[in-house]
Protein backbone atom coordinates (compact mmCIF):
# COMPACT_ATOMS: atom_id res chain seq x y z
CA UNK A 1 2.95 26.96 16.02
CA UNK A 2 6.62 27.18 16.55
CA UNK A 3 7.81 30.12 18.17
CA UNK A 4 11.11 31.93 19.72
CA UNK A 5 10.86 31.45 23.71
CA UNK A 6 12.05 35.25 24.27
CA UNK A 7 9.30 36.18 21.83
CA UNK A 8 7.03 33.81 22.75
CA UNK A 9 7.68 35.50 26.83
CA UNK A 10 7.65 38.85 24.82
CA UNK A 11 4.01 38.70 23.61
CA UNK A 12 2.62 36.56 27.08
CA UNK A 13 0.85 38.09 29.35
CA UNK A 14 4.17 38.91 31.55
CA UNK A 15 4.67 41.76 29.03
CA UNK A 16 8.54 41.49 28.95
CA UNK A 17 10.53 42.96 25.74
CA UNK A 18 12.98 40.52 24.26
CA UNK A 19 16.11 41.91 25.86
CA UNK A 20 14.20 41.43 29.58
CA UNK A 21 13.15 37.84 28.00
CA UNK A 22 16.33 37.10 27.09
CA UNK A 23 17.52 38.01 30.70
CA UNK A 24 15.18 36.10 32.69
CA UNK A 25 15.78 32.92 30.39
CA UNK A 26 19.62 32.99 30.63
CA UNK A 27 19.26 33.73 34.37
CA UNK A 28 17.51 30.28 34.55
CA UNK A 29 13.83 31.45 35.83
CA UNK A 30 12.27 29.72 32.53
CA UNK A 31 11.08 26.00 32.54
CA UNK A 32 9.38 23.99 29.15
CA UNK A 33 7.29 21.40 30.78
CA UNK A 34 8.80 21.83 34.14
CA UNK A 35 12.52 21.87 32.58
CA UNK A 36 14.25 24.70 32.71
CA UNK A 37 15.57 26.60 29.96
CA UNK A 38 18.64 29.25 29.62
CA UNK A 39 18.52 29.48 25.72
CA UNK A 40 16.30 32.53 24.24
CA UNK A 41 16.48 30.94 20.84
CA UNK A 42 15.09 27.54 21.76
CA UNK A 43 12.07 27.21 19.87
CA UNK A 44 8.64 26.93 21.69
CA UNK A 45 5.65 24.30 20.36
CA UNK A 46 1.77 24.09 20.67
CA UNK A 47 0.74 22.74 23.82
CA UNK A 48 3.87 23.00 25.67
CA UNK A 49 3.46 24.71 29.57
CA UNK A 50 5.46 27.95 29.81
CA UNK A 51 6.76 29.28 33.46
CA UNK A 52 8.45 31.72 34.38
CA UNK A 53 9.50 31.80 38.41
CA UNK A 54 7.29 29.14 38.81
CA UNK A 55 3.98 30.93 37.28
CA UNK A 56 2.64 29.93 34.13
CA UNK A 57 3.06 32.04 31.25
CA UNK A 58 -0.28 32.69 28.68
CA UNK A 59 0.81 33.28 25.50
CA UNK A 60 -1.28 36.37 23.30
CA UNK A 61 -0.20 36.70 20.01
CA UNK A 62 -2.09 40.04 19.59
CA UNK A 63 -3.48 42.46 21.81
CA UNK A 64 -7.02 44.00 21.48
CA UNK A 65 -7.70 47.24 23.60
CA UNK A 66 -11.20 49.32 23.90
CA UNK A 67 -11.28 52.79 25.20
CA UNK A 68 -13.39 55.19 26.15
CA UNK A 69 -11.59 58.06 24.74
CA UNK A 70 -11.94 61.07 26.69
CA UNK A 71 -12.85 64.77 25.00
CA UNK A 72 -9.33 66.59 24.54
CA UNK A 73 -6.96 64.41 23.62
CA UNK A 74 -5.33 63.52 20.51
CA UNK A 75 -5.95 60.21 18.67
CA UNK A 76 -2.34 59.71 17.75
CA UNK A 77 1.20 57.90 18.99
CA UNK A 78 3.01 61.08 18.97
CA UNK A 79 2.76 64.69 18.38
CA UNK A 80 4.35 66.63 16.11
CA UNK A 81 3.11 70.22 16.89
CA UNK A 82 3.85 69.77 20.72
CA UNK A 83 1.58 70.19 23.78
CA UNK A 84 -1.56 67.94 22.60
CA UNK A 85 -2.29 65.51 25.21
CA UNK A 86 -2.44 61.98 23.59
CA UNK A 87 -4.55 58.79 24.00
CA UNK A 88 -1.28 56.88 24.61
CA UNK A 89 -0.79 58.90 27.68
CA UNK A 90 -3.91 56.67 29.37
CA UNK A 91 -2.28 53.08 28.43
CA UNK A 92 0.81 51.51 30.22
CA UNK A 93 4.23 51.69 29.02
CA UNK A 94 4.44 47.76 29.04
CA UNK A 95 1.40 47.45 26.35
CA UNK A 96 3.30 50.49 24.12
CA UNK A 97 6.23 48.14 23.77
CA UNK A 98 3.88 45.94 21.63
CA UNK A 99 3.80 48.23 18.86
CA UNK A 100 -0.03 48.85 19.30
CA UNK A 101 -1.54 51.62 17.73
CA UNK A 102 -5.52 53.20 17.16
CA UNK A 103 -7.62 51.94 14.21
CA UNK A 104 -9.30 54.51 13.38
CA UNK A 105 -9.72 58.03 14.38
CA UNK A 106 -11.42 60.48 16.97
CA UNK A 107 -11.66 64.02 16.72
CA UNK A 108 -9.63 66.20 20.04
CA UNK A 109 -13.10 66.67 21.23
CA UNK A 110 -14.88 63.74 20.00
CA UNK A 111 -15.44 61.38 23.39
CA UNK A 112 -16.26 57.46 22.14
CA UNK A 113 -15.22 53.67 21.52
CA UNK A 114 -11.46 53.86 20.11
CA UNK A 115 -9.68 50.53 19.35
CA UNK A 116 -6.18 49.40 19.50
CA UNK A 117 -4.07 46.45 18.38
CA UNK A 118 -0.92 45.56 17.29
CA UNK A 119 -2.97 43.32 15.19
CA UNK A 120 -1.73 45.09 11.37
CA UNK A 121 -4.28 42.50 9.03
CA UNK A 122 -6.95 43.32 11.53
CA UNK A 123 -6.58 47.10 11.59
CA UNK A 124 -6.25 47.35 7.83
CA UNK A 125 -9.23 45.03 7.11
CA UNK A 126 -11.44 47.54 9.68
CA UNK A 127 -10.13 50.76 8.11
CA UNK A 128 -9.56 49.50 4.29
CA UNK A 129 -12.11 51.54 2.18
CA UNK A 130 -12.59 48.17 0.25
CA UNK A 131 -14.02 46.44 3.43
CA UNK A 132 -17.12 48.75 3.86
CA UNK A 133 -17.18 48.94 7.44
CA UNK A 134 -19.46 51.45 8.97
CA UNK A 135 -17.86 54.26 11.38
């Protein structure tokens, strides 16, 4: 695994977007193995300790989220008609930047296990008709 350091700080568990990343790296608060870094671009390996401000950085490629929805609220990222109240409106703004989104749906009313992930090949294989999964 090779990866950008401002994406690599992007999807840690800091939950920084690139342009923050790119900040805190040229304002010299990253280290690679103790050395620090100021370019965003400078490519991180496997196995190589991230910190930023002195506290190590885990890395998470994808995110994986269970809720309990509650009854009343839209299963949806937006809404067109106006006034529904939305499951996004129970998860943090940092986590939204990640491009996560439901698999699956829940009725308004319907209260029950709803997933998200900004995992795309995971969501389609769990909602693909051609999978078979059971709802």
């Amino acid at each position: 695994m090779s990866i950008r350091l401002d994406k690599y700080l992007s999807d840690s568990d800091k939950m920084l977007s690139r342009r923050e990343a790119a900040a805190v790296i040229r304002r010299g608060s990253v280290a690679l193995d103790g050395v620090t870094v100021k370019d965003p671009s400078r490519h991180v390996n496997e196995g190589v300790t991230v910190t930023l401000d002195g506290d190590r950085v885990t890395y998470q490629e994808f995110i994986y989220l269970m809720m309990n929805k509650p009854a009343g609220c839209v299963t949806a990222m937006s809404d067109r008609r106006g006034g529904e109240r939305l499951v996004t409106e129970f998860l943090p703004a940092e986590l939204l930047r990640r491009d996560i989104s439901p698999v699956g749906r829940l009725d308004r009313d319907t209260t029950g296990l709803l997933i998200f992930t900004d995992d795309g090949m995971s969501a389609h294989r769990a909602l693909s008709p051609k999978t078979h999964v059971t709802k």
